[in-house]
C-alpha atoms as a PDB file:
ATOM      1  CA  UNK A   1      62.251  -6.534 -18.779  1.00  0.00           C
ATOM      2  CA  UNK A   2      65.464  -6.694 -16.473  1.00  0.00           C
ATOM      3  CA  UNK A   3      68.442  -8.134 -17.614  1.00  0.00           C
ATOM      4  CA  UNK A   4      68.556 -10.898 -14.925  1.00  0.00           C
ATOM      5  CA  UNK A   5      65.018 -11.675 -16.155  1.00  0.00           C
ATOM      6  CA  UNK A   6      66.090 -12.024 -19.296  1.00  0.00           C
ATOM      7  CA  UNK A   7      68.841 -14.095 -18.351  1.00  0.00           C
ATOM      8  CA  UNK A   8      66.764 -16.588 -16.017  1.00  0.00           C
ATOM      9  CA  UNK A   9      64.017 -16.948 -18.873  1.00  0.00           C
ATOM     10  CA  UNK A  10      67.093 -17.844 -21.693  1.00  0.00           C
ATOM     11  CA  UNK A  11      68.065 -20.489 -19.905  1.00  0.00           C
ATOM     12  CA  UNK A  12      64.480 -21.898 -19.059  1.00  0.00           C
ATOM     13  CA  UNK A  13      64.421 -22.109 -22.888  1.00  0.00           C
ATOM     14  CA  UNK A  14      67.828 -23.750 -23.179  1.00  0.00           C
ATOM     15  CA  UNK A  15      66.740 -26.486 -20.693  1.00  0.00           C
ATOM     16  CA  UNK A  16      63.376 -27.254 -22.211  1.00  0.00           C
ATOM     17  CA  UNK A  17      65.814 -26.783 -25.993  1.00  0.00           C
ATOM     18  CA  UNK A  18      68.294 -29.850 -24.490  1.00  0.00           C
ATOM     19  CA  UNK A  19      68.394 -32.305 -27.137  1.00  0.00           C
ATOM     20  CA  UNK A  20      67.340 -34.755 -24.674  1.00  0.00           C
ATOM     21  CA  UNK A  21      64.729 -33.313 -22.511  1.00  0.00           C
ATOM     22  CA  UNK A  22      61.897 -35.754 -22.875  1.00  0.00           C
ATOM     23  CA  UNK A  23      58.697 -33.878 -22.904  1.00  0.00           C
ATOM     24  CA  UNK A  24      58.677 -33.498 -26.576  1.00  0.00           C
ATOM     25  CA  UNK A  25      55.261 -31.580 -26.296  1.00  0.00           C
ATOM     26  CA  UNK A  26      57.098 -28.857 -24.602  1.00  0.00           C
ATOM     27  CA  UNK A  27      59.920 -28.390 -26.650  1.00  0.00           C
ATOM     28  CA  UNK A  28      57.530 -28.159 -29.587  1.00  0.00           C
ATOM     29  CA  UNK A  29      55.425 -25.489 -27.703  1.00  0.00           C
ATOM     30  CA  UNK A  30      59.113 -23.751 -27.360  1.00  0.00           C
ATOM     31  CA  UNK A  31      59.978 -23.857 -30.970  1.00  0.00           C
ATOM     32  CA  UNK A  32      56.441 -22.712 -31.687  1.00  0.00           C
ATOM     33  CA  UNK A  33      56.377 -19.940 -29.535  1.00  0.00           C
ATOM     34  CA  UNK A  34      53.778 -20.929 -27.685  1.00  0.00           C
ATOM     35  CA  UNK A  35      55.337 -20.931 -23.762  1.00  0.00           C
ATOM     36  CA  UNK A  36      54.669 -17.457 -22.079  1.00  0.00           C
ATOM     37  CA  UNK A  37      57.637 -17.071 -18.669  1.00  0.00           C
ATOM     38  CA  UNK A  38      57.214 -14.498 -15.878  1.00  0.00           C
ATOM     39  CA  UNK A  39      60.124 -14.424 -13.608  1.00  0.00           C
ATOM     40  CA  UNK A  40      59.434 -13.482 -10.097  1.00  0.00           C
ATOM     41  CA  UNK A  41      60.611 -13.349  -6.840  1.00  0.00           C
ATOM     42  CA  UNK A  42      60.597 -16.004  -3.865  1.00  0.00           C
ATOM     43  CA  UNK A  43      58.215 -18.906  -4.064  1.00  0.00           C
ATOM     44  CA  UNK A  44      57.268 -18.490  -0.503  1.00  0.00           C
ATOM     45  CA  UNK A  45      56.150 -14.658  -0.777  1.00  0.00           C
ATOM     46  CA  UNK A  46      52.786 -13.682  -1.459  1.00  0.00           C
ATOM     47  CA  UNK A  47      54.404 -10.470  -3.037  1.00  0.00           C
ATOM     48  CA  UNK A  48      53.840 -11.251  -6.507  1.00  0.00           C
ATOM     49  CA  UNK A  49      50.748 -13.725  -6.499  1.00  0.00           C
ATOM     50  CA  UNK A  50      48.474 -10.806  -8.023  1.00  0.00           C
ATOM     51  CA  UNK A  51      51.155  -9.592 -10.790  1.00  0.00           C
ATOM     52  CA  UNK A  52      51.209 -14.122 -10.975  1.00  0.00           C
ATOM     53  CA  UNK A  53      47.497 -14.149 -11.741  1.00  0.00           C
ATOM     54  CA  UNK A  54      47.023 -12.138 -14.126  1.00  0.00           C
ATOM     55  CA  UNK A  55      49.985 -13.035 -15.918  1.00  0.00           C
ATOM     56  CA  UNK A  56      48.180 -16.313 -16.239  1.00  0.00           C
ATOM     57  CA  UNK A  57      44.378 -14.535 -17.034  1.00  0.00           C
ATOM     58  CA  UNK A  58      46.413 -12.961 -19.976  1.00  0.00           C
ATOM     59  CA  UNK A  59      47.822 -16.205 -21.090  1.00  0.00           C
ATOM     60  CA  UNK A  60      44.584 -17.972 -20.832  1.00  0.00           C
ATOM     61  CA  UNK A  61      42.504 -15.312 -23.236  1.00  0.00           C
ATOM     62  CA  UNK A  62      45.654 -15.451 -25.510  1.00  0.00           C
ATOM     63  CA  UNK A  63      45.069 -19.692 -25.184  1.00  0.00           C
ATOM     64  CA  UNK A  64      41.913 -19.595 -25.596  1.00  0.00           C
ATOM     65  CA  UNK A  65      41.919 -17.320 -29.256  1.00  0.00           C
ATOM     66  CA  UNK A  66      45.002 -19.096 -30.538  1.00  0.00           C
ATOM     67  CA  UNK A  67      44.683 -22.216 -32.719  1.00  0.00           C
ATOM     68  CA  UNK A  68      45.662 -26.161 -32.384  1.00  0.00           C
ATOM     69  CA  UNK A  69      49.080 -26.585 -30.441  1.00  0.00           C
ATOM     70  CA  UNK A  70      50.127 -27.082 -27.169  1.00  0.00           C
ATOM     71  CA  UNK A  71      50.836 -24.013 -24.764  1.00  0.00           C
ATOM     72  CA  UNK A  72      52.189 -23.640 -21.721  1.00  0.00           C
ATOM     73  CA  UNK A  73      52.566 -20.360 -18.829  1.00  0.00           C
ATOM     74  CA  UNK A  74      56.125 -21.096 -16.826  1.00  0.00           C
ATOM     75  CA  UNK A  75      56.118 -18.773 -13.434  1.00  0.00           C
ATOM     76  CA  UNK A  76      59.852 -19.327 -12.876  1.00  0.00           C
ATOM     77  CA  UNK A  77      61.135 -17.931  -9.087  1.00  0.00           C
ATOM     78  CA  UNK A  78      64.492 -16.435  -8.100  1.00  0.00           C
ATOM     79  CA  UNK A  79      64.307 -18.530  -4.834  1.00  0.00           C
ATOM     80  CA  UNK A  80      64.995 -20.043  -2.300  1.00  0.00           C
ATOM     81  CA  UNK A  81      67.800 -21.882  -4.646  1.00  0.00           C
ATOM     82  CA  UNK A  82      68.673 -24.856  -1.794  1.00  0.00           C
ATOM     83  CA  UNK A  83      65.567 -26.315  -0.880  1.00  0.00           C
ATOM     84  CA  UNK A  84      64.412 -30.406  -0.580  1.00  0.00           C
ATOM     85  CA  UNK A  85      61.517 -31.667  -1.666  1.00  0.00           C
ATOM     86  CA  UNK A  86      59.091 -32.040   1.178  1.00  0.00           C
ATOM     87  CA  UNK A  87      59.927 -28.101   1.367  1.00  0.00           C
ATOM     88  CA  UNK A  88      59.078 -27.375  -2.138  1.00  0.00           C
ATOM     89  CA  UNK A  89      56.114 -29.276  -2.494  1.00  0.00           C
ATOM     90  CA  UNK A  90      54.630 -27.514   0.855  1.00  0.00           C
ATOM     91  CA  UNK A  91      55.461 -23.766  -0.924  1.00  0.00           C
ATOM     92  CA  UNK A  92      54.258 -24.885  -4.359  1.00  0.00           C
ATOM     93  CA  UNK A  93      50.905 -25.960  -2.563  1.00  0.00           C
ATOM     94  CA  UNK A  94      51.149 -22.352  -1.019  1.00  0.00           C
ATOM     95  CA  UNK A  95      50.869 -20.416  -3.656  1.00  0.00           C
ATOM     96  CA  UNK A  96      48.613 -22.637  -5.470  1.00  0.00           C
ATOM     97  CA  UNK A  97      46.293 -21.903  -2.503  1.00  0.00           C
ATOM     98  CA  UNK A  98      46.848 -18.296  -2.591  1.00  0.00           C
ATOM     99  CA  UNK A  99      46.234 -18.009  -6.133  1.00  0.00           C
ATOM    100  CA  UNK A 100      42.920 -19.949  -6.406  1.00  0.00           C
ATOM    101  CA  UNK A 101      41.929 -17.748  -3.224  1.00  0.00           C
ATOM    102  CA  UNK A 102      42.384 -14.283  -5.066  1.00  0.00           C
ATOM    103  CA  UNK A 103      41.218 -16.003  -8.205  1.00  0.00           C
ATOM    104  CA  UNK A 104      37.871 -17.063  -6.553  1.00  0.00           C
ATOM    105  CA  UNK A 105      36.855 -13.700  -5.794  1.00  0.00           C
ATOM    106  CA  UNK A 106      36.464 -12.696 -10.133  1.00  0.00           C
ATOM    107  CA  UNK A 107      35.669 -16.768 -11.331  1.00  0.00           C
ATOM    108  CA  UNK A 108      33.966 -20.217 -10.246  1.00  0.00           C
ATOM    109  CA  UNK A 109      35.960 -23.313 -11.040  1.00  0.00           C
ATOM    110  CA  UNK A 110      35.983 -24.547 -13.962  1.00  0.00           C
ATOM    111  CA  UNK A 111      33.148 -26.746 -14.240  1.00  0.00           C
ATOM    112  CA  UNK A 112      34.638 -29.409 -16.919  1.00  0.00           C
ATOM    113  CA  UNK A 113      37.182 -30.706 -13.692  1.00  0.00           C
ATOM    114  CA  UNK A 114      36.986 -31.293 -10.384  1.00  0.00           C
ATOM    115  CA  UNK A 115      38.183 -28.831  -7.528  1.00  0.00           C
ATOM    116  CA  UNK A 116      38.373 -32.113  -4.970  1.00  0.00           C
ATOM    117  CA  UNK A 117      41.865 -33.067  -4.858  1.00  0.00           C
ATOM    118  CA  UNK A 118      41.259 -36.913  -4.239  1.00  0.00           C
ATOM    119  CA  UNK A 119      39.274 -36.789  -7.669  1.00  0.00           C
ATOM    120  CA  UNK A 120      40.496 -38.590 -10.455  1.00  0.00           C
ATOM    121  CA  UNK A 121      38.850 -35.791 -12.395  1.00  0.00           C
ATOM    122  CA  UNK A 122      40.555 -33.167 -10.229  1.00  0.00           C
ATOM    123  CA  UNK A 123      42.534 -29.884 -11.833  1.00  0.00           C
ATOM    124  CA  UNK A 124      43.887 -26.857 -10.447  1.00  0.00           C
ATOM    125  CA  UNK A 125      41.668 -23.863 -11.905  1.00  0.00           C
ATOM    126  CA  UNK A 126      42.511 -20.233 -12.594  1.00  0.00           C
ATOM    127  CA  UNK A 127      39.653 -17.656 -14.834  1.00  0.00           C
ATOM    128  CA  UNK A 128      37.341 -21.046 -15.358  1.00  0.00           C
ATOM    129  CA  UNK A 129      40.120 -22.918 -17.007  1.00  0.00           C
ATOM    130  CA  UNK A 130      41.763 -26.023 -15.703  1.00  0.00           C
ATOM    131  CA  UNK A 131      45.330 -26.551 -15.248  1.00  0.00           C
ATOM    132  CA  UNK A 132      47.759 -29.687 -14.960  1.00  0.00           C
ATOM    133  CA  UNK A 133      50.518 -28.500 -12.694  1.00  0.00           C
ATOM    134  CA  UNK A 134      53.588 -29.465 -13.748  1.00  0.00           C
ATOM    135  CA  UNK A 135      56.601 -28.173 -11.354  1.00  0.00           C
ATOM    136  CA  UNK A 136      60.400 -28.027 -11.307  1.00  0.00           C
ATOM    137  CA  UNK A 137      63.453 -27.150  -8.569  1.00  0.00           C
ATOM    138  CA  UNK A 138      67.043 -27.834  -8.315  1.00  0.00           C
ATOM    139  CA  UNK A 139      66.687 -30.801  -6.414  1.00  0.00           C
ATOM    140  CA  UNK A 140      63.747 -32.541  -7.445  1.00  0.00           C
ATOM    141  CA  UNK A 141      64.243 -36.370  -7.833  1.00  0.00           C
ATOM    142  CA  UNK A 142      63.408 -36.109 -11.359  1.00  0.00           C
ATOM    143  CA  UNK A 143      66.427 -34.947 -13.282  1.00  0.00           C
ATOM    144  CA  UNK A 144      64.079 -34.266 -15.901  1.00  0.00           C
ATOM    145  CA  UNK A 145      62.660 -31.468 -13.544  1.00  0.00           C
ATOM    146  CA  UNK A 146      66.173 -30.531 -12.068  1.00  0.00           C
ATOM    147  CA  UNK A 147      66.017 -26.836 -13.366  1.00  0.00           C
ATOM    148  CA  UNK A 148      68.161 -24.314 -11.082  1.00  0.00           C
ATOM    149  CA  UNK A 149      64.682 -22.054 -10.050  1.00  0.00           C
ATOM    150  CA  UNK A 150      61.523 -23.346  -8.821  1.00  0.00           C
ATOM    151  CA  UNK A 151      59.290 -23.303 -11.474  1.00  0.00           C
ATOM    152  CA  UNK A 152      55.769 -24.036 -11.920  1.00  0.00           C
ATOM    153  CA  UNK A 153      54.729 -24.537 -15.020  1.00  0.00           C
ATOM    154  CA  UNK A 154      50.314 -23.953 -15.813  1.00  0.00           C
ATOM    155  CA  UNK A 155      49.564 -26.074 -18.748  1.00  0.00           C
ATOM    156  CA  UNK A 156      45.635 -25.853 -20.047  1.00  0.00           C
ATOM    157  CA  UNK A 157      43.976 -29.115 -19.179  1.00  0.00           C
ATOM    158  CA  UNK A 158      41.469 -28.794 -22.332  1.00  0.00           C
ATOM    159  CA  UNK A 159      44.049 -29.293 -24.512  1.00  0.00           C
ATOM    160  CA  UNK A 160      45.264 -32.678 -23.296  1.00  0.00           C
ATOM    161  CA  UNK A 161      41.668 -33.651 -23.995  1.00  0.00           C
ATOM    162  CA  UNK A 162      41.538 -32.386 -27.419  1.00  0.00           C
ATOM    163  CA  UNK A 163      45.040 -34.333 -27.881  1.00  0.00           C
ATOM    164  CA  UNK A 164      43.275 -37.316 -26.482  1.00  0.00           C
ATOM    165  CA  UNK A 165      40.609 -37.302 -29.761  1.00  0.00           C
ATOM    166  CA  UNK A 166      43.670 -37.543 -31.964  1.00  0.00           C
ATOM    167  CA  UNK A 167      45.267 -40.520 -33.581  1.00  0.00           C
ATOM    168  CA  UNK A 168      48.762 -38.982 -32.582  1.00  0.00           C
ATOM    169  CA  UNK A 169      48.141 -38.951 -28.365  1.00  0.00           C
ATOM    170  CA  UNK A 170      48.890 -42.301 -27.405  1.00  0.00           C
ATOM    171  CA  UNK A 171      52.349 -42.177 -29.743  1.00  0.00           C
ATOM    172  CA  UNK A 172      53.125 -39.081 -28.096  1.00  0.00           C
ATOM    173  CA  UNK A 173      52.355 -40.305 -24.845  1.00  0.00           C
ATOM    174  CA  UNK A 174      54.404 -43.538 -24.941  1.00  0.00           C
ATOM    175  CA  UNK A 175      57.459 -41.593 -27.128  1.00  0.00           C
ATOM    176  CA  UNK A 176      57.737 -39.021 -23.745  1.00  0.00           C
ATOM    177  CA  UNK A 177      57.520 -41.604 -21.688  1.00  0.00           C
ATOM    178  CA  UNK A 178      60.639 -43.931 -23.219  1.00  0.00           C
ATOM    179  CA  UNK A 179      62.500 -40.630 -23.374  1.00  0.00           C
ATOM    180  CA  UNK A 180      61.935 -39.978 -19.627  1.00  0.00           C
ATOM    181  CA  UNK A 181      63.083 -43.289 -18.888  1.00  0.00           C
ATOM    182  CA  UNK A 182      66.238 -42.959 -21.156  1.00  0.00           C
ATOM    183  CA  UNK A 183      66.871 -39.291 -19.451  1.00  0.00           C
ATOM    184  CA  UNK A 184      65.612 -40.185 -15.954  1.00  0.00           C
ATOM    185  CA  UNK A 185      66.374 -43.762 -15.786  1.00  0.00           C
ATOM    186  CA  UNK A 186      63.083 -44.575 -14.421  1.00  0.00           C
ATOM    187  CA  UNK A 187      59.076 -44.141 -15.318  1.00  0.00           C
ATOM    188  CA  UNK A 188      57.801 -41.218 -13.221  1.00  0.00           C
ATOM    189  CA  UNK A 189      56.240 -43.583  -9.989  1.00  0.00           C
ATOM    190  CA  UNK A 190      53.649 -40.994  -9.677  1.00  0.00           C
ATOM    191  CA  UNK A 191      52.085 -40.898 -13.149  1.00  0.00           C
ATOM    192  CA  UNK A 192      49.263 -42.139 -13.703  1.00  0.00           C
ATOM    193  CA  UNK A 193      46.636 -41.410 -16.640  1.00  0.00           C
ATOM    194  CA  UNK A 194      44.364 -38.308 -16.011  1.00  0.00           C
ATOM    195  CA  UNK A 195      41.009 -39.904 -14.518  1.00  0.00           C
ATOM    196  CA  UNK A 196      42.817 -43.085 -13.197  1.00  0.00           C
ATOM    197  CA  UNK A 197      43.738 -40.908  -9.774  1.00  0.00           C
ATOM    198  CA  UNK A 198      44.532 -37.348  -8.729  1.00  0.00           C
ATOM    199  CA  UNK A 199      46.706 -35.540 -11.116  1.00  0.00           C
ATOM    200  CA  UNK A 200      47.548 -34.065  -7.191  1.00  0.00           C
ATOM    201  CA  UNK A 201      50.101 -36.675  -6.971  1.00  0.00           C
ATOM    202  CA  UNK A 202      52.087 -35.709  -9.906  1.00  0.00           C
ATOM    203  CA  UNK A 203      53.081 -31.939 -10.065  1.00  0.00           C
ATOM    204  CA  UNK A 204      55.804 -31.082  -7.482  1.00  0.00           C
ATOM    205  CA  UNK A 205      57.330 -34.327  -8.713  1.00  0.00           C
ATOM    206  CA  UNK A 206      57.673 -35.658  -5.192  1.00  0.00           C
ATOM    207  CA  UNK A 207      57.473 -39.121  -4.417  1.00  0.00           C
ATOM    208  CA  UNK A 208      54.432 -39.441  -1.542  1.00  0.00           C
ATOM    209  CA  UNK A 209      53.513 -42.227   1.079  1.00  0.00           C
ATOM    210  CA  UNK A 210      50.285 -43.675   1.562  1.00  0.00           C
ATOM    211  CA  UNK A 211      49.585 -41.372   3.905  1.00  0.00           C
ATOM    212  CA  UNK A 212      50.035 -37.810   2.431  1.00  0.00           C
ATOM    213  CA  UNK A 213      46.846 -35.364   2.132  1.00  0.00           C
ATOM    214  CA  UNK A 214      47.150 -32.907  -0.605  1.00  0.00           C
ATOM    215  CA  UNK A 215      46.294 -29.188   1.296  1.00  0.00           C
ATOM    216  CA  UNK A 216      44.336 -27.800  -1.826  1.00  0.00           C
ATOM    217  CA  UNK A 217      41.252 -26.825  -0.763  1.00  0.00           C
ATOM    218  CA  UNK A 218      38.626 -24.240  -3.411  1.00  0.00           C
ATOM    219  CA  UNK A 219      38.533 -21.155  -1.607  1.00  0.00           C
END
C-alpha cells in the first residue's frame, strides 16, 4: 500500500478514534478491527468503480463468515477536497449508480430490501447484500461527518436488524443519538427509523426540500 494511502486511512481511524465522535457503533467496529478502508482516487471518476466493487464483494464474504459485531467497508477518495453539498450528494449518487450498474451484471438485489428509493424498506445493494449508506466530506453540515476526503462508508443492513432483536439496540440508538446532539448541536433532521421513510434521505447527510427526487434507479 502507498504511503499517502497509508496516511489518508490513519487518520480515517483517528477521526472515527476522537473521544467524542458519536457513533459509538463505529468506533467499536474500529477497536475491533472490524472496518475494512480502500483509498482511491476522485469521487467523480469512474476509474476505480471496478477495483471499488470488489473491494466491497471481498468485504461482504469476509461479513458474511465473521461472527456477531458490527462492520463497516469505508471507500475514502483523494478528491475533489472543496466541494458543497448539493455537489457531493449529486457525485455520491454517481457512483452509487455506477456501482449497482456493474454489480447487476454478476447479482439481483437483495431480496430482504427494497431497490425503490421512495421505499421505506429501500437499501442500496451490492453481491445480494443490502447496504445503509452512510457518507462524509469536508463540508458537510454535519460536523460529525466533516472528515477532510469524501468518504462513503457501506455498512451491512442485516446487521442493524439482528441489532434490532437485541435488548441493547434501542440504548445504543438513543446513547448515539445524545452524543450527536452534544457533538453536532442538533438531531440529524433527516433521520428517521429504517421503515418509517427512505433511508435515501439520510446518507450524503444533506439537508433536502420537499421537492428533491433521489436519482437511484436498479440497473
Amino acid at each position: 500500500m502507498q504511503e499517502e494511502a497509508i496516511t489518508i486511512i490513519n487518520s480515517f481511524h483517528s477521526f472515527l478514534g476522537n473521544k467524542d465522535f458519536p457513533c459509538v457503533a463505529a468506533k467499536d467496529a474500529l477497536v475491533k478491527g472490524n472496518i475494512e478502508v480502500m483509498v482511491a482516487t476522485h469521487l467523480a471518476c469512474p476509474a476505480d468503480d471496478k477495483a471499488i466493487l470488489y473491494f466491497i464483494y471481498k468485504f461482504t464474504q469476509a461479513y458474511r463468515n465473521a461472527g456477531k459485531g458490527f462492520y463497516s467497508a469505508a471507500v475514502i477518495f483523494k478528491g475533489p477536497d472543496d466541494i458543497n453539498e448539493a455537489m457531493f450528494d449529486t457525485l455520491m449518487w454517481q457512483r452509487l449508480q455506477a456501482l449497482r450498474s456493474l454489480d447487476a451484471q454478476y447479482y439481483k438485489y437483495d431480496e430482504r430490501v427494497d431497490a425503490d428509493p421512495l421505499s421505506g424498506n429501500f437499501s442500496f445493494s451490492l453481491m445480494e447484500e443490502g447496504f445503509f449508506i452512510v457518507a462524509m466530506h469536508p463540508n458537510s453540515n454535519r460536523p460529525s461527518r466533516q472528515f477532510k476526503y469524501p468518504v462513503l462508508v457501506f455498512n451491512p443492513h442485516a446487521q442493524f436488524e439482528m441489532m434490532k432483536r437485541t435488548a441493547g439496540y434501542e440504548k445504543m440508538k438513543t446513547i448515539i443519538r445524545k452524543r450527536d446532539l452534544a457533538y453536532s448541536g442538533s438531531i440529524n433532521p433527516m433521520l428517521t427509523n429504517f421503515g418509517e421513510a427512505s433511508e435515501a434521505y439520510q446518507y450524503s447527510g444533506r439537508v433536502y426540500d420537499a421537492e428533491w427526487q433521489c436519482p437511484f434507479k436498479n440497473q
